[in-house]
Protein backbone atom coordinates (compact mmCIF):
# COMPACT_ATOMS: atom_id res chain seq x y z
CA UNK A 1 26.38 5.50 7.01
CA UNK A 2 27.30 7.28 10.38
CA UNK A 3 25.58 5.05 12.98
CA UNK A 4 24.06 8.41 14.99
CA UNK A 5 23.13 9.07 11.11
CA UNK A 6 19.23 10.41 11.00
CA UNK A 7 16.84 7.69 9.27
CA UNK A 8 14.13 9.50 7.27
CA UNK A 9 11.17 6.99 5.58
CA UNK A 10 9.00 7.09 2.66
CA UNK A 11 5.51 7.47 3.70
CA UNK A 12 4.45 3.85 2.67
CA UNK A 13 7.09 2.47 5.44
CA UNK A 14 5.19 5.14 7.83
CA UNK A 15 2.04 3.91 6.86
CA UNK A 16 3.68 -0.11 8.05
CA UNK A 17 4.50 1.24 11.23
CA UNK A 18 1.12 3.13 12.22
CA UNK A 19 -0.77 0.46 11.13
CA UNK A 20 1.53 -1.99 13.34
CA UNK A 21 0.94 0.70 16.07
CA UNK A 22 -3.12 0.53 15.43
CA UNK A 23 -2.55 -3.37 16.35
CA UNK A 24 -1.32 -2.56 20.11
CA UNK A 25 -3.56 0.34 20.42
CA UNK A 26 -7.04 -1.09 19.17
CA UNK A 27 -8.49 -2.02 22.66
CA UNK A 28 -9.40 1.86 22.70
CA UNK A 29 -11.96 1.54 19.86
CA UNK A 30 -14.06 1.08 23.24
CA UNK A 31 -14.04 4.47 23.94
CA UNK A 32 -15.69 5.31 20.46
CA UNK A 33 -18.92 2.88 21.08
CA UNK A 34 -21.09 5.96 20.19
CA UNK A 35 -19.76 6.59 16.37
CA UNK A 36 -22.25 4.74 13.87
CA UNK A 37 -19.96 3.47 11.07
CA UNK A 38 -20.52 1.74 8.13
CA UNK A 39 -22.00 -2.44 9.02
CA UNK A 40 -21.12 -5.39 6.81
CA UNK A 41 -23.87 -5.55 4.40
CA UNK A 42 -25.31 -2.07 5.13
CA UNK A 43 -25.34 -1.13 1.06
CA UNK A 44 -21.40 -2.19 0.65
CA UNK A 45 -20.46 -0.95 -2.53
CA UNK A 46 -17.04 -1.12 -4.54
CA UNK A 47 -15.73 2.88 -3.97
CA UNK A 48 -13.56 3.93 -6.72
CA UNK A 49 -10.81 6.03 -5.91
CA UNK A 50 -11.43 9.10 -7.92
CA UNK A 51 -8.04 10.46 -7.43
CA UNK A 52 -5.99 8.18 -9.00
CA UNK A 53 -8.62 6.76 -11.67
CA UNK A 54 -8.46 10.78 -12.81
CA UNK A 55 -4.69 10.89 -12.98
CA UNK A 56 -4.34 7.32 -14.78
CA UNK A 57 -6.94 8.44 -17.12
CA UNK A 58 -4.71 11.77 -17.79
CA UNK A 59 -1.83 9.22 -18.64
CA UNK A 60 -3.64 7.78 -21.18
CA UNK A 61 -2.20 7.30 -24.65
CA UNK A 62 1.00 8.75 -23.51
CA UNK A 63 4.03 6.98 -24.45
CA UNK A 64 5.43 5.95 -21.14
CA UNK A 65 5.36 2.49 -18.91
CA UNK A 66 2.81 3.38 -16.74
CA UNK A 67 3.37 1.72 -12.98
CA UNK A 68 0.88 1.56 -10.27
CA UNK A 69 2.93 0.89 -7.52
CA UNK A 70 1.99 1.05 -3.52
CA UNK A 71 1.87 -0.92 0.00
CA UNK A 72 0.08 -4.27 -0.07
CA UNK A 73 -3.99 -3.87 -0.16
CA UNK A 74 -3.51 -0.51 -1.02
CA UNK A 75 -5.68 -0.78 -3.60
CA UNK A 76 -3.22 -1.78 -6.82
CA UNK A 77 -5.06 -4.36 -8.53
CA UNK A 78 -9.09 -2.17 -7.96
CA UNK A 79 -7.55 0.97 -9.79
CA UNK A 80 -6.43 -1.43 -12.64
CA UNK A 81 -9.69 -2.85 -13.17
CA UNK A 82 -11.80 0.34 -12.62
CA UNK A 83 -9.28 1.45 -15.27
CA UNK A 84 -10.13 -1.46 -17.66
CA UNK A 85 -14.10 -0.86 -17.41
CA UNK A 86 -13.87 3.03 -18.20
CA UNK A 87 -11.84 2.36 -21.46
CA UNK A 88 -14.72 -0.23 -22.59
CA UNK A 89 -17.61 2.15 -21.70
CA UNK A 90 -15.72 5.31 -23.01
CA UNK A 91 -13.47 3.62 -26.17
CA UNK A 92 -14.51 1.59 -29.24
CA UNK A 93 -11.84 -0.18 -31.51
CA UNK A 94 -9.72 -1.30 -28.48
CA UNK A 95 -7.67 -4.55 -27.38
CA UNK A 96 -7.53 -5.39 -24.12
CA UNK A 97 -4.69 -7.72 -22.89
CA UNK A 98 -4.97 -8.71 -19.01
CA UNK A 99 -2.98 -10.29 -17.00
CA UNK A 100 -2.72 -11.11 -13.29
CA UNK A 101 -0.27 -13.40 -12.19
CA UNK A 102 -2.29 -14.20 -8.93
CA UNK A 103 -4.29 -16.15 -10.98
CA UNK A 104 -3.16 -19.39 -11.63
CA UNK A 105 -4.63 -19.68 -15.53
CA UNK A 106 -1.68 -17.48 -15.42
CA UNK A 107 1.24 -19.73 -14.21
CA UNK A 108 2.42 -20.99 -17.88
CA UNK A 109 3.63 -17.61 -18.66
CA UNK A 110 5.66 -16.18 -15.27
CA UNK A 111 8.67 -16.74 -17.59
CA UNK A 112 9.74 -13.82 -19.43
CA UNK A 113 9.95 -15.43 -22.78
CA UNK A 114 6.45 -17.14 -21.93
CA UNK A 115 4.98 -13.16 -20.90
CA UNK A 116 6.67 -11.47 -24.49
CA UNK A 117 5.06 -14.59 -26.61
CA UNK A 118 1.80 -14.40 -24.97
CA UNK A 119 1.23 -10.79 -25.31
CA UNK A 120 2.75 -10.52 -29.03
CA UNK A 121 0.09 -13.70 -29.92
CA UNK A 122 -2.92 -11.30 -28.61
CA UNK A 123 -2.02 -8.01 -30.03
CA UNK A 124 -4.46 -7.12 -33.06
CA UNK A 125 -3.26 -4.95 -35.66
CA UNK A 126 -6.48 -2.62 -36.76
CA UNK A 127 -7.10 -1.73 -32.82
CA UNK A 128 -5.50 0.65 -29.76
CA UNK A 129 -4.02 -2.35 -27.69
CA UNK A 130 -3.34 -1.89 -23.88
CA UNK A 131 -1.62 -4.37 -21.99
CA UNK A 132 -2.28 -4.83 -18.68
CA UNK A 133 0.12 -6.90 -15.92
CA UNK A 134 -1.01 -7.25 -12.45
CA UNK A 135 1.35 -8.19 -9.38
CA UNK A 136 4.09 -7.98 -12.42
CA UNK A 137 6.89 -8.61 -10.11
CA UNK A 138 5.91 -12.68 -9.72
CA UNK A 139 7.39 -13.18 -13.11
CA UNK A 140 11.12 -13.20 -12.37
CA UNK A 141 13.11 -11.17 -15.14
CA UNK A 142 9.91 -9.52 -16.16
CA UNK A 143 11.52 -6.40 -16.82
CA UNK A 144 13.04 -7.64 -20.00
CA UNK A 145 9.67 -8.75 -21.58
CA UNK A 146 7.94 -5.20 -20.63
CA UNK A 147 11.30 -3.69 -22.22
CA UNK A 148 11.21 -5.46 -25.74
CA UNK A 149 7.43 -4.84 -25.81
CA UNK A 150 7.74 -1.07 -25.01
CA UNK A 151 10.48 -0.90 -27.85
CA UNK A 152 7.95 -1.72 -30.38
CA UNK A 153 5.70 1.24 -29.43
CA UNK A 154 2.68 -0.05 -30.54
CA UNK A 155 1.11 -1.05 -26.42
CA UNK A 156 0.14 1.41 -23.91
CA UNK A 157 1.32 -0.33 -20.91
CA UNK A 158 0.34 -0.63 -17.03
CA UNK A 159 2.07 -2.45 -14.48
CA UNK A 160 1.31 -3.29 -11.01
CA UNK A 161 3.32 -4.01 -8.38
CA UNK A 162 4.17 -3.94 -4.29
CA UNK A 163 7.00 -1.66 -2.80
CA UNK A 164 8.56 -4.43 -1.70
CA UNK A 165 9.93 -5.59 -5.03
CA UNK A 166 9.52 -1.97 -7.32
CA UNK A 167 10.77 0.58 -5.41
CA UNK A 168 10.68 4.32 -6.88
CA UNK A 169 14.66 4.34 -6.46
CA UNK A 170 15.11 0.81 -8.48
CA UNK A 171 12.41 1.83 -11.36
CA UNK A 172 15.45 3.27 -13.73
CA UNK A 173 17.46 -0.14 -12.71
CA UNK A 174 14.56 -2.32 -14.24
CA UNK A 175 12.82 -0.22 -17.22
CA UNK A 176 15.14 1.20 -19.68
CA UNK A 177 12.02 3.32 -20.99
CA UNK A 178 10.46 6.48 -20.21
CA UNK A 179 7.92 5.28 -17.08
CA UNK A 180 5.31 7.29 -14.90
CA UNK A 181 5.39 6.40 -11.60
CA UNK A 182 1.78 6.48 -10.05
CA UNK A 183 1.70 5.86 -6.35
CA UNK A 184 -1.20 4.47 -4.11
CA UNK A 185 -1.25 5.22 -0.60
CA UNK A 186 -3.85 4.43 2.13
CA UNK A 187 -7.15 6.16 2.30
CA UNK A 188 -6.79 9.71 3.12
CA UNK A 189 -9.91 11.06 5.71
CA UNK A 190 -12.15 12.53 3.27
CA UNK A 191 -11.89 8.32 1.74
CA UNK A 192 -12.05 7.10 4.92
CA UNK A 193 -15.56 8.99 5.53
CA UNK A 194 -16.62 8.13 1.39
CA UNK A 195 -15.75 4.58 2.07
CA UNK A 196 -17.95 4.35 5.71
CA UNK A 197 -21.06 5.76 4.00
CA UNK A 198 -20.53 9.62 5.49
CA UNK A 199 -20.77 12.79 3.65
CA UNK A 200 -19.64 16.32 4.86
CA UNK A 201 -21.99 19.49 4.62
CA UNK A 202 -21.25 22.69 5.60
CA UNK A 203 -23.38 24.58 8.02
CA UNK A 204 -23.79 28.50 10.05
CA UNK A 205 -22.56 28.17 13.64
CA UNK A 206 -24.54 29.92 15.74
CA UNK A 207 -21.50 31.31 17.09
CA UNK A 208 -20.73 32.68 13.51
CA UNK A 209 -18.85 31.49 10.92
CA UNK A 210 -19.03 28.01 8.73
CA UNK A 211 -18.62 24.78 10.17
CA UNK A 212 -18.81 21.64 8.93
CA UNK A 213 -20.47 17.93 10.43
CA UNK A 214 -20.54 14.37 8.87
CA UNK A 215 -23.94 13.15 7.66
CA UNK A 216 -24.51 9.15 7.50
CA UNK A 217 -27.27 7.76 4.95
CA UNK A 218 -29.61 7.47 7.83
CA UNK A 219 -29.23 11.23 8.45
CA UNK A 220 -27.56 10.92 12.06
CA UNK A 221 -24.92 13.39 12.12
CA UNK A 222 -21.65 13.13 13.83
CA UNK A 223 -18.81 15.27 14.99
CA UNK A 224 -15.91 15.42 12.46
CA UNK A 225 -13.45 15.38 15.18
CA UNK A 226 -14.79 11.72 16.52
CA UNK A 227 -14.60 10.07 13.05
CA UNK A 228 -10.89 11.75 12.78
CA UNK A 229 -9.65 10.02 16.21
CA UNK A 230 -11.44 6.56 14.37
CA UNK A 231 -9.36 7.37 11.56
CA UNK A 232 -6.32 7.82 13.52
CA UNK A 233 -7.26 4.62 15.44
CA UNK A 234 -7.93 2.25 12.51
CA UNK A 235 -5.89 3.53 9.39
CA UNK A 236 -6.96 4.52 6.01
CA UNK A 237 -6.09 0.17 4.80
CA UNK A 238 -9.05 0.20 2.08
CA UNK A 239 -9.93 -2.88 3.12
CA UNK A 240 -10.97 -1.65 6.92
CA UNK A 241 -14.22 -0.68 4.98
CA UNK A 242 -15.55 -4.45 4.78
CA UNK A 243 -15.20 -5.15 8.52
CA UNK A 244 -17.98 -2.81 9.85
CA UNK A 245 -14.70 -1.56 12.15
CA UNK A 246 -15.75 -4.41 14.12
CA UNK A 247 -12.39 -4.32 16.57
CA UNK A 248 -11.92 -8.29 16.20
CA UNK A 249 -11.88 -7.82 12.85
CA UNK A 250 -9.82 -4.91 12.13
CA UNK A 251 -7.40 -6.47 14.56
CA UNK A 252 -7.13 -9.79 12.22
CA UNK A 253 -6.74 -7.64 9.23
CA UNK A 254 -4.00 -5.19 10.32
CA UNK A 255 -2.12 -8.40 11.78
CA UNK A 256 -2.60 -9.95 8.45
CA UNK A 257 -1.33 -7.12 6.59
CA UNK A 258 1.71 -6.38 9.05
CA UNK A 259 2.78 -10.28 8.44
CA UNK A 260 2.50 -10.52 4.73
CA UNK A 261 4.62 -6.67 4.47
CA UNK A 262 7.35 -7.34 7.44
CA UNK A 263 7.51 -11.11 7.55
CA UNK A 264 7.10 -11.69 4.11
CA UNK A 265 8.06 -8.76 1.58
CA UNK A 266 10.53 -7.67 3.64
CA UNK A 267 12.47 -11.14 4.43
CA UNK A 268 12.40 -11.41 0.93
CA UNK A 269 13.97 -8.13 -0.29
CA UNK A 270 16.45 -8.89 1.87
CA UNK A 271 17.28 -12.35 -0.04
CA UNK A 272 16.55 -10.46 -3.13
CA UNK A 273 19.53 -8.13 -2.23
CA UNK A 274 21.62 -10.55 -0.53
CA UNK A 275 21.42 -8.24 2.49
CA UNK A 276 21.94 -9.79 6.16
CA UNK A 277 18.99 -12.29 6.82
CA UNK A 278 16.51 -11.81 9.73
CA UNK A 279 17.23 -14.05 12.82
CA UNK A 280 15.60 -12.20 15.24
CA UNK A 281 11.99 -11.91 14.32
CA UNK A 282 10.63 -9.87 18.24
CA UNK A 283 13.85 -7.58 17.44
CA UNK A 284 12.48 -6.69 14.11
CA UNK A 285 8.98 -6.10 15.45
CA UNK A 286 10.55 -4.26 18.81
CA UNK A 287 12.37 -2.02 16.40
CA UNK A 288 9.54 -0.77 14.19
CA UNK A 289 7.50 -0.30 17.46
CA UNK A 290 10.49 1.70 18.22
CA UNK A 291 10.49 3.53 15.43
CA UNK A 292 6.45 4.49 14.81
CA UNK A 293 6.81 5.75 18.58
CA UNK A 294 9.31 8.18 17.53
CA UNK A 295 7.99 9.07 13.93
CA UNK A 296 9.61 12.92 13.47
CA UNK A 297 12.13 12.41 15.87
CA UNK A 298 15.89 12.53 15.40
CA UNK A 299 17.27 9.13 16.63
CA UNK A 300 20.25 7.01 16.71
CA UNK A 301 20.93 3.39 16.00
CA UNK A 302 22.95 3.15 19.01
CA UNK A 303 20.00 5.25 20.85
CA UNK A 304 17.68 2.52 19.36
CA UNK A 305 19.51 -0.72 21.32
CA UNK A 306 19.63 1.21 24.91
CA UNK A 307 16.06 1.61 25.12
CA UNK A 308 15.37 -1.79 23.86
CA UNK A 309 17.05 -2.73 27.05
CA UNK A 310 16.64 -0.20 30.01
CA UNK A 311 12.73 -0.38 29.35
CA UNK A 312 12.94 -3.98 29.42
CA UNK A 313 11.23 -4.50 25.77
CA UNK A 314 12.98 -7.19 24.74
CA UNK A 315 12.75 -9.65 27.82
CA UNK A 316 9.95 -11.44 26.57
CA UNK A 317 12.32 -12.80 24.27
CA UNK A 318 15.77 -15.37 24.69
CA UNK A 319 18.17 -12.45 24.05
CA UNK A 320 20.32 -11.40 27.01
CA UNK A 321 22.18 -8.88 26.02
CA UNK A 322 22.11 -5.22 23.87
CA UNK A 323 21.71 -6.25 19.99
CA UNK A 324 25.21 -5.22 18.10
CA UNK A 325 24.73 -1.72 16.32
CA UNK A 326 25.39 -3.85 13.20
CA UNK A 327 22.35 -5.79 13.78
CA UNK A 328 19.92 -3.13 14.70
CA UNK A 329 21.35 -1.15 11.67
CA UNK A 330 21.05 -4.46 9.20
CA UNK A 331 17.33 -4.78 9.96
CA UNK A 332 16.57 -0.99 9.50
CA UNK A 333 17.66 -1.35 6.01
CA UNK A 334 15.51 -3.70 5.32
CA UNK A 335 12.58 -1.22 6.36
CA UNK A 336 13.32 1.15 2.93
């Protein structure tokens, strides 16, 4: 690829960037004292994401791998589960098998062989048996087990797993089988106002016309163009919901989220792939600031390593000179 070539991302790497970008910027939740959102222990409550619970309920029975895939704390593993509990409140005769290899009661069986045994030695004959993997990717070769026990056709399977090891381009490399991709992506603003306690009503401006205002459950009402620039501030991050959008806290779990996608799934795609390894971890970061800076813009990987330089950005760091276009365009691969 040309190196003036145009780099175009999939929203989930957008969504990496702008939340990186909602680190740097968060000092300016000051200016938004007035907005009364949603407190820690005000009535929390676990939000299901309609959405997606409707289209995985569409899916069911169908014969296709069914794969929940999406950033980190997008949601993944909540979907699954609120899946689970509306097949046992709306189905009788059914099997469940679960598995999520976060849990360590788990560990015996992140070996494909292990997985294909354990699910064949739970499957009961006389009932509708769904299997269930969470965070599938931790059990190296995995595809092979969810393969063999697709062939059989008698599962209706769901898989979970992060972007950075089941991409939508390397699906067809690891199921042979038909598959439905389902993706998760951050809250959208109408979730962003369910999950901070707000509801939307329509009302007649006196100017004319319908307009609409956002309603908290203590009745205060609040301009929907102040909860958007919150929005825009914080992220849609599900988890943003539990911290009150205290800014201390929202600052810990953006960082938190930015280290375990950059430092940690990406690093290890990048082994994964035997692609060039990250020395430069402030280049990386100074890149992707770069980059969610210039979100829409044509740029240049040569274009990229100039301004690094002339506006001083990477000072702060030992480097001395312009990073090679080779480098710059190494660690952008590892982005998608």
């Amino acid at each position: 690829m040309s190196e003036y070539s145009d780099w175009v991302f999939e929203s989930d790497v957008l969504h990496i960037l702008l939340a990186d970008s909602i680190i740097n910027t968060s000092k300016q939740f000051q200016k938004m004292k007035n907005i009364r959102l949603l407190k820690v222990g005000d009535d929390m409550k676990t939000i299901t994401r309609a959405k997606y619970l409707d289209r995985i309920i569409e899916l069911n029975g169908t014969p296709d791998i069914k794969i929940i895939t999406g950033i980190r704390r997008s949601g993944k593993s909540k979907l699954m589960q609120a899946y689970i509990e509306y097949l046992k409140s709306h189905f009788e005769n059914i099997n469940i098998i679960f598995i999520d290899f976060m849990d360590l009661a788990y560990e015996e069986i992140k070996e494909y062989h292990a997985l294909h045994a354990y699910v064949e030695e739970h499957y009961q004959e006389s009932k509708t048996n769904y299997l269930f993997v969470d965070e599938v990717q931790m059990c190296p070769k995995f595809e092979l087990a969810i393969n063999s026990l697709y062939s059989k056709g008698k599962y209706d399977i769901y898989v979970t797993g992060s972007n950075a090891f089941l991409l939508s381009s390397e699906l067809s490399t690891y199921l042979s089988g038909r598959y439905v991709e389902v993706k998760m992506l951050p809250l959208s603003f109408a979730e962003f106002l369910d999950f901070q306690g707000y509801t939307v009503e329509s009302y007649q401006s006196p100017a004319g016309g319908q307009r609409k205002r956002a309603i908290d459950k203590q009745g205060q009402m609040m301009d929907l163009r102040e909860l958007f620039q919150a929005y825009i501030r914080f992220g849609g991050m599900p988890a943003i919901s539990e911290t009150g959008l205290d800014q201390k806290k929202v600052h810990m779990l953006l960082d938190g989220i930015y280290s375990a996608v950059v430092v940690r799934d990406i690093l290890e795609r990048g082994r994964r792939k035997e692609q060039r390894a990250i020395t430069d971890a402030l280049l990386l970061r100074k890149i992707i600031l770069f980059l969610s800076d210039n979100i829409g813009n044509n740029t240049s990987i040569r274009s990229i390593g100039n301004t690094l330089v002339t506006e001083g950005l990477l000072e702060e760091g030992n480097r001395k000179s312009k990073p090679a276009v080779q480098t710059i365009s190494a660690y952008i691969c590892l982005l998608y």
